[in-house]
N, C-alpha and C. Protein backbone atom coordinates (compact mmCIF):
# COMPACT_ATOMS: atom_id res chain seq x y z
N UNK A 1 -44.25 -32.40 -36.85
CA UNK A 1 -43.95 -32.06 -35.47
C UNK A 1 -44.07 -30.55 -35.30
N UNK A 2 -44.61 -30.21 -34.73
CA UNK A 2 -44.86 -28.69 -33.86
C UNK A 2 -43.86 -28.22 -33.22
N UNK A 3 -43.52 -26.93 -33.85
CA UNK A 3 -42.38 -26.46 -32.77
C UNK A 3 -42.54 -25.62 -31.76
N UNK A 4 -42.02 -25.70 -30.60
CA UNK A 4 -42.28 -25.34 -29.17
C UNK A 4 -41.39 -24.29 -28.91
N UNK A 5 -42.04 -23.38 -28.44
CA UNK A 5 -41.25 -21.72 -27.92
C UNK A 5 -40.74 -22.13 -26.43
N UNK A 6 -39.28 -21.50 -26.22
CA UNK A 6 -38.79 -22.39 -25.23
C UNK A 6 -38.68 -20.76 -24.41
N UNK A 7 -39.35 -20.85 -23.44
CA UNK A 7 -39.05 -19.45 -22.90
C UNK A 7 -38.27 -19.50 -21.34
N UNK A 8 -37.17 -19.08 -21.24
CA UNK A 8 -35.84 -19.16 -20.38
C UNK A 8 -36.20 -18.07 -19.51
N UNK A 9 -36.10 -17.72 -18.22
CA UNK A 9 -36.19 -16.53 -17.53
C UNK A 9 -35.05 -16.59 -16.82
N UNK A 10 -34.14 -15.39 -16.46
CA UNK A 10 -33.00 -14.82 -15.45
C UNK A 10 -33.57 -14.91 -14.25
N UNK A 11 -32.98 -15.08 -13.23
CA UNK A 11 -33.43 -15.18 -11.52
C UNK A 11 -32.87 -14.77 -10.68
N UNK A 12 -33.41 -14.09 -9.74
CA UNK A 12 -32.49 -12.83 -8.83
C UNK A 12 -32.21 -14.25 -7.99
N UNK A 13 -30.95 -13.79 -7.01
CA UNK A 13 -30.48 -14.16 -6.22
C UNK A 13 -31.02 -13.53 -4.67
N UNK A 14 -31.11 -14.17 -4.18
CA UNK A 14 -31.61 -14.05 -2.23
C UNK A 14 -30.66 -14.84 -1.39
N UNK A 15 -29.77 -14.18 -0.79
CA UNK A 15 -28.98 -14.74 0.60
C UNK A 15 -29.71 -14.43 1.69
N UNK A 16 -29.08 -15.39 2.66
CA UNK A 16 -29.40 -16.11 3.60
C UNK A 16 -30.76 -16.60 3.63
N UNK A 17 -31.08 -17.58 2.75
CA UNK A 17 -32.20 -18.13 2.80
C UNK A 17 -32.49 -18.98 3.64
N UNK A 18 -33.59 -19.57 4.05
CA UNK A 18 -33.42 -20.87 4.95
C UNK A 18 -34.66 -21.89 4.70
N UNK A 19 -34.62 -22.98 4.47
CA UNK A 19 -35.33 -24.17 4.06
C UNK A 19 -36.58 -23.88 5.55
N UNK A 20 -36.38 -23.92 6.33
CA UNK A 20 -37.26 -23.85 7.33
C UNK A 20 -38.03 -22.78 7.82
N UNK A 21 -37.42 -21.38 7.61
CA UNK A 21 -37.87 -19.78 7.99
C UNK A 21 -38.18 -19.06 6.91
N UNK A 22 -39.26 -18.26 6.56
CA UNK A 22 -39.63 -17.77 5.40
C UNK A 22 -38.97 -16.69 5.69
N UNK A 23 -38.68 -15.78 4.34
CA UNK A 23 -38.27 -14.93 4.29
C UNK A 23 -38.82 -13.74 4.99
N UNK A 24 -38.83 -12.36 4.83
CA UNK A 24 -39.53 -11.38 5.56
C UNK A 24 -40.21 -10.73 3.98
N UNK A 25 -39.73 -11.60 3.08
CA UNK A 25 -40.79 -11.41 1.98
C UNK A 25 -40.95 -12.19 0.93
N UNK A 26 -41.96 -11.51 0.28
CA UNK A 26 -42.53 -13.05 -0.36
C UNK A 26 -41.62 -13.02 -1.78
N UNK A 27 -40.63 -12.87 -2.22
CA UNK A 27 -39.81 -12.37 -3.10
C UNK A 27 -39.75 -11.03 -3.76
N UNK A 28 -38.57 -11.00 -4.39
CA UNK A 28 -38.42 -9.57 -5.17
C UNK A 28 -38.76 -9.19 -5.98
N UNK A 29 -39.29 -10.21 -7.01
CA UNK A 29 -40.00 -10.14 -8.39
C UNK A 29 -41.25 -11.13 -8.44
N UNK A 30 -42.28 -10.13 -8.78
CA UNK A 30 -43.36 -10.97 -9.03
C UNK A 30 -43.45 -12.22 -9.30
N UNK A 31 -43.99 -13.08 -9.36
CA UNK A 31 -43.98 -14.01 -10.11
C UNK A 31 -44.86 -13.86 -11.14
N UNK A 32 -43.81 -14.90 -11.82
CA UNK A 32 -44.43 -15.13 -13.40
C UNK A 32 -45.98 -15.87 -13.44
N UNK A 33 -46.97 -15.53 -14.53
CA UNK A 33 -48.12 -15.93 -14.36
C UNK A 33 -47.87 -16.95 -15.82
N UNK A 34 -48.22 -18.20 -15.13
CA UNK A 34 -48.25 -19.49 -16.36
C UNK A 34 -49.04 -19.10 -17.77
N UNK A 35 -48.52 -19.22 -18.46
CA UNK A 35 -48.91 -18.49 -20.23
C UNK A 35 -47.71 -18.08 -20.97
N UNK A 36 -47.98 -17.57 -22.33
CA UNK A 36 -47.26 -17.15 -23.63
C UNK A 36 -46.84 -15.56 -22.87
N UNK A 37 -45.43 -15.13 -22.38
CA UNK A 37 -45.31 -13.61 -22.15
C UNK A 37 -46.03 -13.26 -23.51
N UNK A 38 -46.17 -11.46 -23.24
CA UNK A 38 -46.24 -10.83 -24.08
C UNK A 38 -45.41 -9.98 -24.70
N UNK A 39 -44.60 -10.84 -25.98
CA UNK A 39 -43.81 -10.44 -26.57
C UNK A 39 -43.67 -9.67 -27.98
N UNK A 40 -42.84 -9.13 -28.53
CA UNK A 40 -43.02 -8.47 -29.69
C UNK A 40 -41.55 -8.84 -30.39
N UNK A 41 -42.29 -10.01 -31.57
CA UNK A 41 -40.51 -10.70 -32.44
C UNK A 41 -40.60 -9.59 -33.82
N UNK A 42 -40.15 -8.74 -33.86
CA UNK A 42 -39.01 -8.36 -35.13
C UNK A 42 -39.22 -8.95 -36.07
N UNK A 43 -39.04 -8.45 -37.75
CA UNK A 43 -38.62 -9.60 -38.34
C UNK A 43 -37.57 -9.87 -38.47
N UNK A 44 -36.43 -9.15 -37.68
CA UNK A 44 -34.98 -9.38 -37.63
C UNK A 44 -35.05 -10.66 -36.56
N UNK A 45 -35.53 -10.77 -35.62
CA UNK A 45 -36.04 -11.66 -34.59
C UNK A 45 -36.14 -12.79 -35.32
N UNK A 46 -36.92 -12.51 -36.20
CA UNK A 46 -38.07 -13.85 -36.38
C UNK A 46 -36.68 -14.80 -38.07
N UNK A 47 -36.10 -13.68 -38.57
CA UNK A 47 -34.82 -14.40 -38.74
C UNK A 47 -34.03 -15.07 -38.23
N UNK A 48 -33.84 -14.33 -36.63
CA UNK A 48 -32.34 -15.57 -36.41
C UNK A 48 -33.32 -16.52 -35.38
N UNK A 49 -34.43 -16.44 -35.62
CA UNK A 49 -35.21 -18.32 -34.57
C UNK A 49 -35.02 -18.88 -36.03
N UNK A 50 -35.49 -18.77 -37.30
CA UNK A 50 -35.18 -19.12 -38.32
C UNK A 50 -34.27 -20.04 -38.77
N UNK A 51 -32.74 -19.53 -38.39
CA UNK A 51 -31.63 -19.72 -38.11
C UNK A 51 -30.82 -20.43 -36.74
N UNK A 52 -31.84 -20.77 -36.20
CA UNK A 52 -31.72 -21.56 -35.00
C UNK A 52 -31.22 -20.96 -33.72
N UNK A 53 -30.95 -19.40 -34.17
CA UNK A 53 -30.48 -18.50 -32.67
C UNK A 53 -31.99 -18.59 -32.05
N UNK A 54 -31.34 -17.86 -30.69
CA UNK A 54 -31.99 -17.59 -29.45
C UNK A 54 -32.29 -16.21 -29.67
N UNK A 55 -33.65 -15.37 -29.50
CA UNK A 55 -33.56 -13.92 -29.37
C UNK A 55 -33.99 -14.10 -27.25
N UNK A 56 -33.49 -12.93 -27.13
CA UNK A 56 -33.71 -12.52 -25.36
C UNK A 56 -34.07 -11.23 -26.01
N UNK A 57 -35.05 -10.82 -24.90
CA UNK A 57 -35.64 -9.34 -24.88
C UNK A 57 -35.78 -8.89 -23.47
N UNK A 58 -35.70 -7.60 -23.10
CA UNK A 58 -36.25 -7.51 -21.56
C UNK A 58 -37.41 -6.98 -21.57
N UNK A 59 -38.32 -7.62 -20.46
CA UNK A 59 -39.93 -7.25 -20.42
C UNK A 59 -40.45 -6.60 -19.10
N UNK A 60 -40.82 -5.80 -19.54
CA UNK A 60 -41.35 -5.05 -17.85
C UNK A 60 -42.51 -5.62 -17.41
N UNK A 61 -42.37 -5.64 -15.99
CA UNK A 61 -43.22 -6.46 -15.83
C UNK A 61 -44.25 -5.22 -15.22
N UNK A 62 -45.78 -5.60 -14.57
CA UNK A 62 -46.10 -4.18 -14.12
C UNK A 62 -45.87 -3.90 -13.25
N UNK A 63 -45.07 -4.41 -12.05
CA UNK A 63 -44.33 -3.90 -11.11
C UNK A 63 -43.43 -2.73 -11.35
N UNK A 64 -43.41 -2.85 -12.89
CA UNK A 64 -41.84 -1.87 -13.04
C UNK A 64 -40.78 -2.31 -13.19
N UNK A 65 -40.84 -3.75 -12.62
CA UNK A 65 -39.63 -4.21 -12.51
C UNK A 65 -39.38 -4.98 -14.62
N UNK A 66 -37.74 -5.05 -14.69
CA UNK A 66 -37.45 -5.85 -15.78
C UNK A 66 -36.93 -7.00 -15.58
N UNK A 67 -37.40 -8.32 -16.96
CA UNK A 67 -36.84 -9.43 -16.69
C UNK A 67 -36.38 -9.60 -18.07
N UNK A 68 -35.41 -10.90 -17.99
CA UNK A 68 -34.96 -11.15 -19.18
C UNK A 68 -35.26 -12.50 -19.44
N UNK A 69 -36.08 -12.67 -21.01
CA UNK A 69 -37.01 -14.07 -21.51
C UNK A 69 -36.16 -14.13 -22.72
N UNK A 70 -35.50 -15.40 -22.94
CA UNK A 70 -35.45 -15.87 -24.11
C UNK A 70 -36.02 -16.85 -25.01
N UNK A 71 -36.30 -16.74 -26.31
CA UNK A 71 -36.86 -17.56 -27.00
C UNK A 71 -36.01 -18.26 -27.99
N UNK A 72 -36.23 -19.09 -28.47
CA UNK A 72 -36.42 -20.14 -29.30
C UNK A 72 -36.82 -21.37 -29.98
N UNK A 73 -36.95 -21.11 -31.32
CA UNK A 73 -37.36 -22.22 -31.97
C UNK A 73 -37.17 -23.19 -32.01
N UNK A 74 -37.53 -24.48 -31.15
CA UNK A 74 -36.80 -25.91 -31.38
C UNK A 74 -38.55 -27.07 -31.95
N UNK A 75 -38.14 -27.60 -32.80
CA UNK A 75 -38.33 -28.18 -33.52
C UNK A 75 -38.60 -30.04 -32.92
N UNK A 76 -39.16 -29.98 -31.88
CA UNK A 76 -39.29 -30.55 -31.38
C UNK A 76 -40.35 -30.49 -29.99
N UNK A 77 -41.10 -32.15 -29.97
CA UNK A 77 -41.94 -32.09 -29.46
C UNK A 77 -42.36 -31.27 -27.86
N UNK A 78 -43.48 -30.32 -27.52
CA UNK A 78 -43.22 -29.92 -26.34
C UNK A 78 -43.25 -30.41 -25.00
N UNK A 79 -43.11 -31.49 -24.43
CA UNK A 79 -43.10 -32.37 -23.54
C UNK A 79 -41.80 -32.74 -23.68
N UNK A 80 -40.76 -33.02 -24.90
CA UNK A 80 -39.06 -32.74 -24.40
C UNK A 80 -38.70 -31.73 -24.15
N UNK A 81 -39.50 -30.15 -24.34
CA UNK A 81 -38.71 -28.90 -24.17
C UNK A 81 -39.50 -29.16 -22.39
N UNK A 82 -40.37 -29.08 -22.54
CA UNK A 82 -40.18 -28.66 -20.94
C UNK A 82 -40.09 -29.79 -19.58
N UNK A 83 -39.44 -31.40 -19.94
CA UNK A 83 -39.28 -31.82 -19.63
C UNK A 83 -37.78 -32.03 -19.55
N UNK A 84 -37.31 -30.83 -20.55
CA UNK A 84 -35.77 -30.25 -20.20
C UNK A 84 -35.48 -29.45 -19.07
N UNK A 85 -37.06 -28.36 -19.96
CA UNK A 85 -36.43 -26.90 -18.46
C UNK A 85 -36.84 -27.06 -16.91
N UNK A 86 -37.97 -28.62 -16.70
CA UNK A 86 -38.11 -28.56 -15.36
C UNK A 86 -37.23 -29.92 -14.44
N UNK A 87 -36.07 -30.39 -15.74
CA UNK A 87 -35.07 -31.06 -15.35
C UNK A 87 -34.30 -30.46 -14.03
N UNK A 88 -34.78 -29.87 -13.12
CA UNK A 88 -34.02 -28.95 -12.35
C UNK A 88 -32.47 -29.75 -11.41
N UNK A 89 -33.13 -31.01 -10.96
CA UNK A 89 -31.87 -31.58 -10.18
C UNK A 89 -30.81 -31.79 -11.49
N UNK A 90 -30.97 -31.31 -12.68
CA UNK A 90 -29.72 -31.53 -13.43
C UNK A 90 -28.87 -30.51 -14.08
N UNK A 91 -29.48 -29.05 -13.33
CA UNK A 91 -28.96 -27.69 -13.84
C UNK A 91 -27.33 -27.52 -13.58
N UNK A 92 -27.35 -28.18 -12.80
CA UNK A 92 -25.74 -28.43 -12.00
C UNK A 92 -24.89 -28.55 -13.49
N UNK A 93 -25.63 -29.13 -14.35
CA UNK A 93 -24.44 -29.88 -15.60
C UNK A 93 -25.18 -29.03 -17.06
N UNK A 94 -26.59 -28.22 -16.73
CA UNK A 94 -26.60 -27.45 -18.00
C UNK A 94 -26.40 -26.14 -17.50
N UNK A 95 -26.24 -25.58 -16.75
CA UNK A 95 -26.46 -24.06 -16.08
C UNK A 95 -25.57 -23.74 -15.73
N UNK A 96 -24.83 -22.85 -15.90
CA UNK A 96 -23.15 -22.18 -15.98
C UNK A 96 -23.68 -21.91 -14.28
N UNK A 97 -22.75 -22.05 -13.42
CA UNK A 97 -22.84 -21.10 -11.90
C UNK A 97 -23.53 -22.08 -11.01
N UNK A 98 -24.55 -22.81 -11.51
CA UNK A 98 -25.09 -23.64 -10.37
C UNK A 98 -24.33 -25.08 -9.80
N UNK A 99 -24.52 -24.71 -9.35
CA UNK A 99 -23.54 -26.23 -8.26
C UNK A 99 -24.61 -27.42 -8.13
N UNK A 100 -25.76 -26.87 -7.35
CA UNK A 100 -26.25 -28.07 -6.90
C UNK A 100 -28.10 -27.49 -7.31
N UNK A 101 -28.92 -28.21 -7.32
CA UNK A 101 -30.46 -28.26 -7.45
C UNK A 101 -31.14 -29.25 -7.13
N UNK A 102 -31.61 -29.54 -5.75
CA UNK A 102 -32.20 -30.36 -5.13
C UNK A 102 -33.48 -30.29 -4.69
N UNK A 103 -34.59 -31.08 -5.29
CA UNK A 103 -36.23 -30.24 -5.45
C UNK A 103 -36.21 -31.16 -3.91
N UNK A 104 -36.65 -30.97 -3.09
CA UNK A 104 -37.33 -31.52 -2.09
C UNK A 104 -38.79 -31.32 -1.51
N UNK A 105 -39.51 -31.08 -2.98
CA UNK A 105 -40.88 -31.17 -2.89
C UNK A 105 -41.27 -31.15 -4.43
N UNK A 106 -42.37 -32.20 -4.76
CA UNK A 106 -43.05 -31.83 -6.32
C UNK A 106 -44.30 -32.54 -6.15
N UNK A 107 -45.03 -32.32 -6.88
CA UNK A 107 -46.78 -32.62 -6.99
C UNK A 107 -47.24 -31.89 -7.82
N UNK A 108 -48.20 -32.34 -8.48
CA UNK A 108 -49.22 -31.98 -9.60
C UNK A 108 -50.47 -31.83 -8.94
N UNK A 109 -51.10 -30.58 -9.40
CA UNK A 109 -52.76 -30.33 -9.18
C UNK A 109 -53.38 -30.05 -10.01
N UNK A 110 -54.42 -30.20 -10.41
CA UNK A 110 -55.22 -29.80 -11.53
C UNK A 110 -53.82 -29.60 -12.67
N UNK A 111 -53.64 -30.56 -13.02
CA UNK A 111 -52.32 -30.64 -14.47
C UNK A 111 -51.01 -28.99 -14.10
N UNK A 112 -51.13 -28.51 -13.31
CA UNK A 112 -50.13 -27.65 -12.94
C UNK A 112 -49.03 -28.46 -11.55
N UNK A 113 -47.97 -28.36 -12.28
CA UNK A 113 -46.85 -29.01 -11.48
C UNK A 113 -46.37 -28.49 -10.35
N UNK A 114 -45.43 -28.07 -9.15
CA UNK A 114 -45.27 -27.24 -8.45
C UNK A 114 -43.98 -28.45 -7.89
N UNK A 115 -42.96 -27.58 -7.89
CA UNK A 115 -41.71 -27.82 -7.46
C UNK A 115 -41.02 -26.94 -6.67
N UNK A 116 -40.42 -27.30 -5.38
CA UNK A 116 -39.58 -26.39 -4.22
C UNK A 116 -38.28 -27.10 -4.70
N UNK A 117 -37.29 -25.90 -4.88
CA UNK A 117 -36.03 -26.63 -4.79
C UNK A 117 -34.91 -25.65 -4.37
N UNK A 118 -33.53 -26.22 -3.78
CA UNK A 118 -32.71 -25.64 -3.00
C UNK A 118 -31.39 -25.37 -4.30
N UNK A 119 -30.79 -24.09 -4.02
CA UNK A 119 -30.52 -24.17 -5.33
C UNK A 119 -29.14 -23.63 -4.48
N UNK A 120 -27.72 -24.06 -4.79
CA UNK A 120 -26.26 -23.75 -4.26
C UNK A 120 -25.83 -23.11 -5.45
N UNK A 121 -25.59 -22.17 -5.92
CA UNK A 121 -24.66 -21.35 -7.21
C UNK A 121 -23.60 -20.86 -6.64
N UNK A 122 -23.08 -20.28 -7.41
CA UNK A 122 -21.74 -19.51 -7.42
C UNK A 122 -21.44 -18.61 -8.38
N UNK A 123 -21.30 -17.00 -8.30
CA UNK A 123 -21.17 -15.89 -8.63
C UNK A 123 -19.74 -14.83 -8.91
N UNK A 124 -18.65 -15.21 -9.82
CA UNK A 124 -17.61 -14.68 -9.03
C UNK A 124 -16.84 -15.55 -8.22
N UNK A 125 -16.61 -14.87 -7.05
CA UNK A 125 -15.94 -15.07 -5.53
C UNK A 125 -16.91 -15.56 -4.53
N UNK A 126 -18.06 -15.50 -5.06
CA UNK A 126 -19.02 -15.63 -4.11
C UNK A 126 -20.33 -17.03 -4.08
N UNK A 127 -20.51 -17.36 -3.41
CA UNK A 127 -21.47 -18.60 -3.45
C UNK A 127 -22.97 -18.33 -2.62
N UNK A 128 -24.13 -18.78 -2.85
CA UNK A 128 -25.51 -18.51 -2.53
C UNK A 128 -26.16 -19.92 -2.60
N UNK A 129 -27.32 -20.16 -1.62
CA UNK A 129 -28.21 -20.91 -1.56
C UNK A 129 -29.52 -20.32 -1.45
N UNK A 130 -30.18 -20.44 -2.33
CA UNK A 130 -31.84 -19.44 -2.16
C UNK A 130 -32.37 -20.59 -2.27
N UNK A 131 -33.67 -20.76 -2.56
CA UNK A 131 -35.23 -21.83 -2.18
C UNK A 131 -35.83 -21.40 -3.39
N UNK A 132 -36.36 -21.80 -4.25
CA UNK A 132 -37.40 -21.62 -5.42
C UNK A 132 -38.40 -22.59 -5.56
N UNK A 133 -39.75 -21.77 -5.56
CA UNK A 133 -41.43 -22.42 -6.15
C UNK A 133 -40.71 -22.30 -7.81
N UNK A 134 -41.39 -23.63 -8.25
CA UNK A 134 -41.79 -23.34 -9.78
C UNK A 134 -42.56 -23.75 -10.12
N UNK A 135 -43.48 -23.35 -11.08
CA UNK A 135 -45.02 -24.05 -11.69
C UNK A 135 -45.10 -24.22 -12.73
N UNK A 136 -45.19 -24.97 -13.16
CA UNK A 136 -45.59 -25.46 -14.69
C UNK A 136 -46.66 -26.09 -14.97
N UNK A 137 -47.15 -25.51 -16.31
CA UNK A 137 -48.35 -26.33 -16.66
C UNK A 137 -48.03 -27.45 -17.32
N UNK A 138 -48.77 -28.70 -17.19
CA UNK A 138 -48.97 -29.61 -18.18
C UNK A 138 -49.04 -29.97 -19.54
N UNK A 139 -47.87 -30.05 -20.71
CA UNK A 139 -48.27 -29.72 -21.98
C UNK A 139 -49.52 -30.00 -22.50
């Protein structure tokens, strides 16, 4: 069995979103372009995937802007890893803060997936509903 690099990304938050009115922009952070980031593992890194930790690194993107990607080694086929991470209506019960994740759109094109979903979290004292595209390729 082949083991699959599970790569996790952090996600800004956007209030007052609205399912029906686009924003006055097209988000705050680039989007991610489907592929392997370009990363650089350590061999201190490449110890604790070894060891079954997670390494996170932050990556600039060329906007300037930074994100935070984590990796790990799981040992298992890749069609369960990312048929985990695009589990989205079930983040509610793996994702610390999110309440609710309700895709109300998905379709496949040319083997790239594309999912809209409404996402309710909670921050603190504070609670948010933003809208998220996600794309995934086809293992």
């Amino acid at each position: 069995m082949q083991p699959a690099w599970t790569f996790a990304l952090v996600v800004g938050v956007v209030s007052a979103a609205s399912l029906d009115e686009p924003h006055f922009h097209r988000g705050k952070l680039a989007p991610y372009q489907l592929g392997k980031p370009n990363l650089l593992i350590s061999s201190a890194d490449e110890q604790r995937l070894r060891q079954g930790e997670s390494v996170m690194q932050a990556v600039a993107s060329a906007d300037g802007s930074r994100r935070m990607v984590a990796v790990q080694d799981i040992d298992v086929p890749v069609h369960v890893v990312m048929g985990r991470i695009t589990d989205l209506e079930r983040y509610d019960k793996m994702v610390q803060g999110v309440d609710s994740c309700v895709n109300y759109m998905s379709n496949e094109d040319g083997g790239v997936h594309t999912y809209k979903s409404e996402y309710k979290i909670h921050a603190g004292g504070l609670k948010f509903t933003y809208y998220m595209t996600h794309r995934s390729a086809a293992p």
